[in-house]
Protein backbone atom coordinates (compact mmCIF):
# COMPACT_ATOMS: atom_id res chain seq x y z
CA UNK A 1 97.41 79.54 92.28
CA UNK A 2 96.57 83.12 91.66
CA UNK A 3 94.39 85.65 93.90
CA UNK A 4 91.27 86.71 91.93
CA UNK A 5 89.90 90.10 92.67
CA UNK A 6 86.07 89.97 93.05
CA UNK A 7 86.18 93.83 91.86
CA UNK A 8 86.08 96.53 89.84
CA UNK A 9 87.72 98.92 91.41
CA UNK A 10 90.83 100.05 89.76
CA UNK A 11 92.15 101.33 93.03
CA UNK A 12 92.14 97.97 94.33
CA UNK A 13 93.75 95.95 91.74
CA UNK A 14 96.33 98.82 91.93
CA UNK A 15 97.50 98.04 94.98
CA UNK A 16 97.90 94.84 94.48
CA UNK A 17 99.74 95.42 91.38
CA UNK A 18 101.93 97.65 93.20
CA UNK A 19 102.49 95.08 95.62
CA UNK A 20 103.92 92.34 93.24
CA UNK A 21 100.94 90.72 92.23
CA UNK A 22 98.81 91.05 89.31
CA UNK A 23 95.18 89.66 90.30
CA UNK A 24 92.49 88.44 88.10
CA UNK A 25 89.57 90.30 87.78
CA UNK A 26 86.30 89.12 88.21
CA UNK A 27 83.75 92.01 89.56
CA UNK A 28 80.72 90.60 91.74
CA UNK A 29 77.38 92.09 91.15
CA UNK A 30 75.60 91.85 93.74
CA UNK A 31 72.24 94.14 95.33
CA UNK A 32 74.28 95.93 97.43
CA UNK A 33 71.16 98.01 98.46
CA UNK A 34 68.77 94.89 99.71
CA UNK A 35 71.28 93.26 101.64
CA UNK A 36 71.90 96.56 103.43
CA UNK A 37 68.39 96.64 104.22
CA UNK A 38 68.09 92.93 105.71
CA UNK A 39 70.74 93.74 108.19
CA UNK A 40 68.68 96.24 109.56
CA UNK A 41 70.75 97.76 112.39
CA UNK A 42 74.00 95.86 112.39
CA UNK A 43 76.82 97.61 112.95
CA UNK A 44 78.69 99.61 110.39
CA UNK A 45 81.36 97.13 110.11
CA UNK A 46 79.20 94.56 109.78
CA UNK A 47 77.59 96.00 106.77
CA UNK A 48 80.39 96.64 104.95
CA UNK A 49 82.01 92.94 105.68
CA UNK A 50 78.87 91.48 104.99
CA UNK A 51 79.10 93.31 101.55
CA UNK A 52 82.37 91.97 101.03
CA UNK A 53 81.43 88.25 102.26
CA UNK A 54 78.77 88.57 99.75
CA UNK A 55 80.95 89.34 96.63
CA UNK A 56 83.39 86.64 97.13
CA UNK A 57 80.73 83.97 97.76
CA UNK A 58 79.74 85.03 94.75
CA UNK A 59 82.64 84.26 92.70
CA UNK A 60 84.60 81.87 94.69
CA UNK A 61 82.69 78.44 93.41
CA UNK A 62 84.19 79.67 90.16
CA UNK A 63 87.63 79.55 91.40
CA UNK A 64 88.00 76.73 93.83
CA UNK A 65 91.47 76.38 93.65
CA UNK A 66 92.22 80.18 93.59
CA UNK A 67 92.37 82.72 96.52
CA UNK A 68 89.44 84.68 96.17
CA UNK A 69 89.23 88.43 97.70
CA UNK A 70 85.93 90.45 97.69
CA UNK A 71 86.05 94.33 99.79
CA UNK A 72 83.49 97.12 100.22
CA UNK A 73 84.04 100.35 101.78
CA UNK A 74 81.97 103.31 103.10
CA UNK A 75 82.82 105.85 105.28
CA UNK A 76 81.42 106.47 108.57
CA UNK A 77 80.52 110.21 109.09
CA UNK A 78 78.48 111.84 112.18
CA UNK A 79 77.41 107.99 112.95
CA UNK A 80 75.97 107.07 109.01
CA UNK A 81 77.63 105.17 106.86
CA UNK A 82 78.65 106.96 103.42
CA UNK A 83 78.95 105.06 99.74
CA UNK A 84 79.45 106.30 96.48
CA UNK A 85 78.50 109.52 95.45
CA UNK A 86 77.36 108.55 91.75
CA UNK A 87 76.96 112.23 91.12
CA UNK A 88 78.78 115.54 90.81
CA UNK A 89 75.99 117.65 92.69
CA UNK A 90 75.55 114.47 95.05
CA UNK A 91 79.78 114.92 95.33
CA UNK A 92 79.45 118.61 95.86
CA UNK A 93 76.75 117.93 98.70
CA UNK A 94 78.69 115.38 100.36
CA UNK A 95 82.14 117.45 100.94
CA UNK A 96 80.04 120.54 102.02
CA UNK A 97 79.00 118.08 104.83
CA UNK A 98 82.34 116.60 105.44
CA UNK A 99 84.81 119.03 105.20
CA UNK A 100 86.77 120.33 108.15
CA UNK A 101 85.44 116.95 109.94
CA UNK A 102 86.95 113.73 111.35
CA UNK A 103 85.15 110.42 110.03
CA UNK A 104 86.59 106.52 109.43
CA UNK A 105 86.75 104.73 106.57
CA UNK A 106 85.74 101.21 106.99
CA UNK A 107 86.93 98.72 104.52
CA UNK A 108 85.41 95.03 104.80
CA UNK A 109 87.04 91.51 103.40
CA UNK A 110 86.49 88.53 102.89
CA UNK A 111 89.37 86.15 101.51
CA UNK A 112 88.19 82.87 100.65
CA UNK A 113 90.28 79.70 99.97
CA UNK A 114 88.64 76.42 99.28
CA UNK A 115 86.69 75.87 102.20
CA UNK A 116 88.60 78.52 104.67
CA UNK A 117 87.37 81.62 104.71
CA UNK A 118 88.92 85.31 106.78
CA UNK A 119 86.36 88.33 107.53
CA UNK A 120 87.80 91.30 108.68
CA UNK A 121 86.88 94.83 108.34
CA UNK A 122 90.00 97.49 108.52
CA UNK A 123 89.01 100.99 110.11
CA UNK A 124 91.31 103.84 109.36
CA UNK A 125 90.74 107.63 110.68
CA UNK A 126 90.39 110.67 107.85
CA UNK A 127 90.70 114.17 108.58
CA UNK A 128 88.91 116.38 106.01
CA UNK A 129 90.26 119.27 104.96
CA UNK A 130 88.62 122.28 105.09
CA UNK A 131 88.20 122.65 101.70
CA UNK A 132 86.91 125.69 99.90
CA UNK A 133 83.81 125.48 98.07
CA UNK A 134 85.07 126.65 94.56
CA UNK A 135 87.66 123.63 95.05
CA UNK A 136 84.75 121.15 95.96
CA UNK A 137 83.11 121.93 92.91
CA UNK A 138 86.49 121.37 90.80
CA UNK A 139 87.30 118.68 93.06
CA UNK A 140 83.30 117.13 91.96
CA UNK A 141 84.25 118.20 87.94
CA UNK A 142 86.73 116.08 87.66
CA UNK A 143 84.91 112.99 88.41
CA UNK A 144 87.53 111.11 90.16
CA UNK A 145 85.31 110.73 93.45
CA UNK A 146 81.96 110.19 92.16
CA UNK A 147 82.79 105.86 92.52
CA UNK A 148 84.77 106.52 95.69
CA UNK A 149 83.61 105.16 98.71
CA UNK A 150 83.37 108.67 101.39
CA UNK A 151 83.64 110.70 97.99
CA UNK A 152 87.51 111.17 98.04
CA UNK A 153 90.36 109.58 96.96
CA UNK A 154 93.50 109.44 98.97
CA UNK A 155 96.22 108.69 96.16
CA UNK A 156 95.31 110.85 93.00
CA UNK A 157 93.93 114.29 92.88
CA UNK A 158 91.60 113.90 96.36
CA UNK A 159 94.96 114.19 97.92
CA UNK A 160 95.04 117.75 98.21
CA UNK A 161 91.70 117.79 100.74
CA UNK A 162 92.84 114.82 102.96
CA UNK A 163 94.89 116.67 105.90
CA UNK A 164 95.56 113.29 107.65
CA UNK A 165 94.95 109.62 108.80
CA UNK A 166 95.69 107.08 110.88
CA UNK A 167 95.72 103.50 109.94
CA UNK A 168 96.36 101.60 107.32
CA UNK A 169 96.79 103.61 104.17
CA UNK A 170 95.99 100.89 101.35
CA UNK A 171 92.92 100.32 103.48
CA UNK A 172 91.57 103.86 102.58
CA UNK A 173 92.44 103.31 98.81
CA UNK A 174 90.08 100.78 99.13
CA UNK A 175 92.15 97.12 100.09
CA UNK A 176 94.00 96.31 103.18
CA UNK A 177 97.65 94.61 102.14
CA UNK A 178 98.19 93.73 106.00
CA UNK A 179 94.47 91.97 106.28
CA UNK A 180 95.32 90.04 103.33
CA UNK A 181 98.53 89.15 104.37
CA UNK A 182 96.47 87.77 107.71
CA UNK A 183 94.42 86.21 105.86
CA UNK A 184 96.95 84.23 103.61
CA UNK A 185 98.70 83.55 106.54
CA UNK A 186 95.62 81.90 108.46
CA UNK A 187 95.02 79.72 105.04
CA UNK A 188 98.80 78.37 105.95
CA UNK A 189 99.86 80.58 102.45
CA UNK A 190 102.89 83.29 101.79
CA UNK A 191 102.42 86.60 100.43
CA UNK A 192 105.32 85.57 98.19
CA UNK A 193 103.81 82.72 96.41
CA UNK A 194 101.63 85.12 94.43
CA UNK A 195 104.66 87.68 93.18
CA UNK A 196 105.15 87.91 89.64
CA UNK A 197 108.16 86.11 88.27
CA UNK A 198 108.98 89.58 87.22
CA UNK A 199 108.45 91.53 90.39
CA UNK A 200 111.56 89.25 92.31
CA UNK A 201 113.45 89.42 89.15
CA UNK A 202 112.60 93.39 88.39
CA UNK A 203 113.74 93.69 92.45
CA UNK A 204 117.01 92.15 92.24
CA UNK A 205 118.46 94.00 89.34
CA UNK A 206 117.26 96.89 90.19
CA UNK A 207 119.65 96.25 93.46
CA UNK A 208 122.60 95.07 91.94
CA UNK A 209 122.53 98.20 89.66
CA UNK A 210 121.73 100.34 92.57
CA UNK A 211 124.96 98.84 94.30
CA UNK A 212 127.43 98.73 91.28
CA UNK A 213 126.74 102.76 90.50
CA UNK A 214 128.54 105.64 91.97
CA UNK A 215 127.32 107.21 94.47
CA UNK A 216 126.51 110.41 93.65
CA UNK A 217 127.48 114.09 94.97
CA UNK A 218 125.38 115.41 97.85
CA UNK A 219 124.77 118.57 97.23
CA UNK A 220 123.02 121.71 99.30
């Protein structure tokens, strides 16, 4: 059994990775922009699990055997929900607006099993810095947060203009490790089954080395 990623985010599959398990990738292309529109008002959560329910649908009949995980994010600023900023003057525009303010990132999933099937959406609080403008347009020349939901990144160099959160931190890089961990756990699953035979391997020489060296000096 494996857990297939119904994404292309790198961020995502990069937590998982870090996490001990090394997804397949199958991105879901969906029209994120009509289905937005047919749920007229619903609330921002909504929209963003609905997103996500609607890329693993997408792949899951293709993996019926498989756990299948789709996410979207956005971020929720002055009561509108944010996606990707596609451009560098669009990037630029966006952190003029949300620097200095407080806004949530919402991050929707869906983890599908067979014929089980979890939808939650994680919401974690970011504090913008106030950045300067020269470093929002160096910040926007880079590229790094023109496919980031909220324009930002919390892990590379988006970093430096994030002065804090509260939540869940893989949430704001874009998947929630304790939603999926509820969700494998309401399918009856471990998180464990889906480690790589090198992870738990990798893990336990790594501690046997750590515990046969020397400790070393502390020094001042």
């Amino acid at each position: 059994m494996q857990i297939i990623l119904a994404s292309q985010s790198p961020s995502r599959a990069s937590i998982l990775r870090g996490a001990g398990v090394e997804p397949v990738l199958r991105p879901a292309h969906v029209d994120e922009a009509s289905l937005i529109d047919s749920l007229g008002d619903a609330a921002p959560a909504e929209v963003v699990s609905q997103l996500a329910v609607a890329k693993a649908k997408k792949i899951a009949p293709d993996f019926p055997n498989d756990v299948v995980i789709g996410g979207d994010s956005m971020l929720l600023l002055d009561g509108q929900l944010q996606g990707k900023p596609h451009t560098i003057d669009a990037t630029i525009s966006r952190w003029e607006q949300q620097a200095g303010k407080t806004a949530e990132l919402l991050t929707g999933h869906c983890v599908i099993w067979g014929d089980q099937m979890h939808v939650e959406t994680s919401k974690t609080t970011v504090r913008f810095a106030q950045a300067t403008l020269a470093d929002i347009r160096a910040y926007a020349a880079t590229q790094e947060p023109l496919e980031c939901a909220g324009a930002f990144t919390l892990e590379a160099i988006g970093g430096w203009f994030i002065d804090r959160i509260e939540g869940d931190p893989s949430s704001v890089i874009g998947l929630s490790l304790p939603v999926v961990r509820r969700a494998l756990y309401s399918f009856g699953l471990s998180v464990s089954e889906f480690w790589t035979p090198c992870t738990t391997k990798a893990d336990a020489e790594e501690t046997t080395a750590d515990s046969a060296a020397p400790l070393a000096p502390v020094t001042n």
